[in-house]
PDB file of N, CA and C in Angstrom:
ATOM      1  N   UNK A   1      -3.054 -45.535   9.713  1.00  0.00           N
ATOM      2  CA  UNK A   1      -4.040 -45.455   8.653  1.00  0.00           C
ATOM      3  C   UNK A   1      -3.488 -46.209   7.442  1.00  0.00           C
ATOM      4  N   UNK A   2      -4.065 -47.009   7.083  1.00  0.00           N
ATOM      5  CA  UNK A   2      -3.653 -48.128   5.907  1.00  0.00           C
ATOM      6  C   UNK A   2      -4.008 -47.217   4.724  1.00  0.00           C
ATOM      7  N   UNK A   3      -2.629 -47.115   3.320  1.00  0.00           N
ATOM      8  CA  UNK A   3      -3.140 -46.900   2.578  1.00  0.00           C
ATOM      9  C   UNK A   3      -2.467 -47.472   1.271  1.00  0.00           C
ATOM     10  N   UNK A   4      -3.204 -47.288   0.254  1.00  0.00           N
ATOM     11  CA  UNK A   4      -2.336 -47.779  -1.471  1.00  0.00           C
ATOM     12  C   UNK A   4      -2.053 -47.480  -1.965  1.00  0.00           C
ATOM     13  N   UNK A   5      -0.755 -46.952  -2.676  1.00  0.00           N
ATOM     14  CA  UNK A   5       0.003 -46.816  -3.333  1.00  0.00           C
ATOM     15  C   UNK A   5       0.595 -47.190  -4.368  1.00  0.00           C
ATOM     16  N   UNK A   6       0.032 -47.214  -5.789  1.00  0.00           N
ATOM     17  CA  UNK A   6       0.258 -47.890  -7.008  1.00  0.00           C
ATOM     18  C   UNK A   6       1.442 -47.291  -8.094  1.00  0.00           C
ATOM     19  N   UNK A   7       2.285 -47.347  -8.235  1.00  0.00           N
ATOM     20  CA  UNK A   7       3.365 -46.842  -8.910  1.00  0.00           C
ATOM     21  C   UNK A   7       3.887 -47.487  -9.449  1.00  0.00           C
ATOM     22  N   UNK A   8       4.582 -46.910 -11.272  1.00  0.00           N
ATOM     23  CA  UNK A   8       5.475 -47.492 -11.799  1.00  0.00           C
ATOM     24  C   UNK A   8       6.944 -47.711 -11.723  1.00  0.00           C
ATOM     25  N   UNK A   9       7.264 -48.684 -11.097  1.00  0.00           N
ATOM     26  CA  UNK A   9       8.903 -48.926 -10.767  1.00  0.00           C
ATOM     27  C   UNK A   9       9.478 -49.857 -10.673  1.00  0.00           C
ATOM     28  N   UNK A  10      10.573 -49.841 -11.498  1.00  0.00           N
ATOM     29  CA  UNK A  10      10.955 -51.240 -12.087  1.00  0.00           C
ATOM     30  C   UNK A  10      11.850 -51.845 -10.576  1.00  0.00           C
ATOM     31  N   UNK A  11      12.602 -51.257  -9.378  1.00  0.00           N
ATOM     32  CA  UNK A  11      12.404 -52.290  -8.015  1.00  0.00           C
ATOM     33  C   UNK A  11      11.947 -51.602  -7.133  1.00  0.00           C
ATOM     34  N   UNK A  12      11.681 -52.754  -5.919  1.00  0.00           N
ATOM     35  CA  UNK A  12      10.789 -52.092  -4.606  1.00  0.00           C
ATOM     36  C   UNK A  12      11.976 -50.455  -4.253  1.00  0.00           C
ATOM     37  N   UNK A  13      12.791 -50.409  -4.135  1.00  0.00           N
ATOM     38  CA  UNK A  13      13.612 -48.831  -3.465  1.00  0.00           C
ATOM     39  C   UNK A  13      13.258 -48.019  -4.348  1.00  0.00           C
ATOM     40  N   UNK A  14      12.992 -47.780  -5.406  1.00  0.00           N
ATOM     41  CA  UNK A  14      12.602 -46.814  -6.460  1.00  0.00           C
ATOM     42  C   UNK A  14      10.814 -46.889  -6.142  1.00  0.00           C
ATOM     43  N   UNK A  15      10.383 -47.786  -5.745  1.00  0.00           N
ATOM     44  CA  UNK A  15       8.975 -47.602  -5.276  1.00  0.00           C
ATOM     45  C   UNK A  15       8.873 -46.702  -3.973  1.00  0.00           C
ATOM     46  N   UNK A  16       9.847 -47.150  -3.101  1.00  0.00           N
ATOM     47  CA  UNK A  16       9.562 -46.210  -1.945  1.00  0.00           C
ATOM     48  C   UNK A  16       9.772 -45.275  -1.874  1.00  0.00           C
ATOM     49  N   UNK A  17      11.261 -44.604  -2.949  1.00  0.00           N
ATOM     50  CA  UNK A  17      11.459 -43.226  -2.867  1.00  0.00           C
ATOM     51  C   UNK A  17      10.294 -42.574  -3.681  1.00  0.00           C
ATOM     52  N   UNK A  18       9.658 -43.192  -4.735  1.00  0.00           N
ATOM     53  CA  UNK A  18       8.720 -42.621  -5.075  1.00  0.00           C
ATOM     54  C   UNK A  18       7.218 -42.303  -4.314  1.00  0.00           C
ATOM     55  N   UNK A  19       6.863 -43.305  -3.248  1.00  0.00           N
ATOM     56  CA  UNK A  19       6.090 -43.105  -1.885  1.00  0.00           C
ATOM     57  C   UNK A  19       6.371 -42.064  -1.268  1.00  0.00           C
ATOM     58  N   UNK A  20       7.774 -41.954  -0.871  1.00  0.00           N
ATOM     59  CA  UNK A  20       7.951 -40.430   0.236  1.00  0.00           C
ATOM     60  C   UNK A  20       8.136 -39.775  -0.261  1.00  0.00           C
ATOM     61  N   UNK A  21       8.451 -39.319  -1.717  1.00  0.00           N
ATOM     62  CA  UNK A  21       8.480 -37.993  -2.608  1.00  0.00           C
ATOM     63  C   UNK A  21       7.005 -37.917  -2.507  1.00  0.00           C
ATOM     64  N   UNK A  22       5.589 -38.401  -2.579  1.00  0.00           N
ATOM     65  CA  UNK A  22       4.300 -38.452  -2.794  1.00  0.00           C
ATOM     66  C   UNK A  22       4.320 -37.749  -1.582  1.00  0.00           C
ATOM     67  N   UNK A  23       4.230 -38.160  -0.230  1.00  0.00           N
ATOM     68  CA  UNK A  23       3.741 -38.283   1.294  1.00  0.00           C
ATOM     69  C   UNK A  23       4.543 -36.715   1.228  1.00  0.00           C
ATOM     70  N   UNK A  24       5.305 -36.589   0.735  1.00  0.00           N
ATOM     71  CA  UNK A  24       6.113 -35.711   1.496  1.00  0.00           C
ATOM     72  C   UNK A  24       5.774 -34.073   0.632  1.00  0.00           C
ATOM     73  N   UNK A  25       4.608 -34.319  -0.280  1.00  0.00           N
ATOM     74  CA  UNK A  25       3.662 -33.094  -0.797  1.00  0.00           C
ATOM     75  C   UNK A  25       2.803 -32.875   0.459  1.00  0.00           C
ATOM     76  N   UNK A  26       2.196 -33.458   0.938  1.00  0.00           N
ATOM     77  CA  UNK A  26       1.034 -33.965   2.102  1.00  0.00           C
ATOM     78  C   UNK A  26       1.387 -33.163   3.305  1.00  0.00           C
ATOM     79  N   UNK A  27       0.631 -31.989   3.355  1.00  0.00           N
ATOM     80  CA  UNK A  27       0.939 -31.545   5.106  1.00  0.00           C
ATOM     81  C   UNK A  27       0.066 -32.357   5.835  1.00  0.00           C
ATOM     82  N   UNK A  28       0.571 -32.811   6.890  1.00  0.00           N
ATOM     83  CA  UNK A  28       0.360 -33.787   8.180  1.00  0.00           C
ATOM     84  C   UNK A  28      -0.967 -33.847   8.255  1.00  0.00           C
ATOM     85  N   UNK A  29      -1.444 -32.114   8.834  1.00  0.00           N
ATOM     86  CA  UNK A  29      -3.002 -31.440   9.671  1.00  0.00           C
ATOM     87  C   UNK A  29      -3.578 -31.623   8.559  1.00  0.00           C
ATOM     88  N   UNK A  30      -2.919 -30.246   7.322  1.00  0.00           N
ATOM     89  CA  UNK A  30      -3.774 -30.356   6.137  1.00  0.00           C
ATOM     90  C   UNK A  30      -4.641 -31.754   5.874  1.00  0.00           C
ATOM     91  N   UNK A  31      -3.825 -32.814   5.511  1.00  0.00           N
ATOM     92  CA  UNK A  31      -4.240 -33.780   4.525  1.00  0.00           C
ATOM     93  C   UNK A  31      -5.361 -34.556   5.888  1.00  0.00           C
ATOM     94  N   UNK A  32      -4.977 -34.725   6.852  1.00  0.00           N
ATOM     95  CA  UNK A  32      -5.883 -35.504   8.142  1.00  0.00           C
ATOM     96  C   UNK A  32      -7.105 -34.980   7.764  1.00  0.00           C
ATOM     97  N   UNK A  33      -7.070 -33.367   8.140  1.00  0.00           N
ATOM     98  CA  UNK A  33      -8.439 -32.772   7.838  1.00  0.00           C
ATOM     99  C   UNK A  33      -9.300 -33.072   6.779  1.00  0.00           C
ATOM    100  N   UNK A  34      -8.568 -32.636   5.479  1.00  0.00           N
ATOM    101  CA  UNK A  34      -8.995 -33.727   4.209  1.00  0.00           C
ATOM    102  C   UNK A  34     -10.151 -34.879   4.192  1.00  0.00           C
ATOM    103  N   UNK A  35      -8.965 -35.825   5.046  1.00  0.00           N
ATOM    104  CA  UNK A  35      -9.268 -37.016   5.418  1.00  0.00           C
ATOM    105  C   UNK A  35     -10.810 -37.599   6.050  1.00  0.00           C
ATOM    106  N   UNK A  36     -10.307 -36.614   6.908  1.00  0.00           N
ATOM    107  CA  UNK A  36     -11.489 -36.802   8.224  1.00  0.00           C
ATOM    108  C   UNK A  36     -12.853 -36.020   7.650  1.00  0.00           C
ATOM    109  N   UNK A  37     -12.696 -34.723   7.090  1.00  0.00           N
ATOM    110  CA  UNK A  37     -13.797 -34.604   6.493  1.00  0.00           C
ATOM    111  C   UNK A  37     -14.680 -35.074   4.861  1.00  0.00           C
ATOM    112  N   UNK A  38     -13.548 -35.871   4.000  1.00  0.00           N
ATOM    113  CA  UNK A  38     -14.038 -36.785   3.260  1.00  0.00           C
ATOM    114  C   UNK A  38     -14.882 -38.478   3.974  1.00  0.00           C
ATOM    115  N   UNK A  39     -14.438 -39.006   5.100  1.00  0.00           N
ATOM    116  CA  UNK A  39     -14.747 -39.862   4.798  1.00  0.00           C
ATOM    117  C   UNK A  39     -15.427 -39.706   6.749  1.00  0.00           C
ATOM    118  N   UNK A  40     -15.372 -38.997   7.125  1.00  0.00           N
ATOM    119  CA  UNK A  40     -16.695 -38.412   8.432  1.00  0.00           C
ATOM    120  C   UNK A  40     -15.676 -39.232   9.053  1.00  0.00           C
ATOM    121  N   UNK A  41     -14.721 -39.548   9.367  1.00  0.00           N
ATOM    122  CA  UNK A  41     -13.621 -39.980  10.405  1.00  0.00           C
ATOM    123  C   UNK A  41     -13.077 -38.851  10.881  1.00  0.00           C
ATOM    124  N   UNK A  42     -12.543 -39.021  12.261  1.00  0.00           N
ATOM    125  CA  UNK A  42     -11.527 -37.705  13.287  1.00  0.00           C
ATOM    126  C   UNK A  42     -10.316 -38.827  13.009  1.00  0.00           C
ATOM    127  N   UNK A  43      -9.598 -38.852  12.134  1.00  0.00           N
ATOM    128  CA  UNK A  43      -7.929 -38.824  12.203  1.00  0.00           C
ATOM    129  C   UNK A  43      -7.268 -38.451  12.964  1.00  0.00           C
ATOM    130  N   UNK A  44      -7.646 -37.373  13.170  1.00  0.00           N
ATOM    131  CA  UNK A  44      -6.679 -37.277  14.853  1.00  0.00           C
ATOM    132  C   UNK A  44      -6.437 -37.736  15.491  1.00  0.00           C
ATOM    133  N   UNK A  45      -7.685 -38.335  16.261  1.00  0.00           N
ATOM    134  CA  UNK A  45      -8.280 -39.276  17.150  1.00  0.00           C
ATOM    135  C   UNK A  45      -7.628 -40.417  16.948  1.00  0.00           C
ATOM    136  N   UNK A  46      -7.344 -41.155  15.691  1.00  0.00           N
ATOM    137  CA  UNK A  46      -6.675 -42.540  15.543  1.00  0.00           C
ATOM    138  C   UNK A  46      -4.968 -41.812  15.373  1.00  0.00           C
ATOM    139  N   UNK A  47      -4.514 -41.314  15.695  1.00  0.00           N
ATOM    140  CA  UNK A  47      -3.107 -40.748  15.704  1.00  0.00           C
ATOM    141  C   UNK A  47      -2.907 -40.943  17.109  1.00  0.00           C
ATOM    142  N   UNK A  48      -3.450 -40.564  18.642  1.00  0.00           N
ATOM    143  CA  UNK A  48      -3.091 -40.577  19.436  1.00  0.00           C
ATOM    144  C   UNK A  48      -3.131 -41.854  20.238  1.00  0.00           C
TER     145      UNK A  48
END
């Protein structure tokens, strides 16, 4: 699932730790479900 990620950080490694500190609030099911019922997609479905 493609997504964007806009953050302030002065280099790319301070961008990414700031990406997986983000992702890593995000439960897996939780956020899919989210997902799938914001935008009428089964996420699941594109996981397997």
């Amino acid at each position: 699932m493609p997504s964007v990620f806009i953050t302030v950080a002065k280099t790319k490694d301070e961008a990414v730790a700031k990406r997986t500190e983000l992702l890593s609030y995000i439960h897996p099911e939780v956020g899919l479900k989210f997902m799938s019922f914001a935008y009428g997609i089964d996420f699941n479905d594109l996981r397997k």
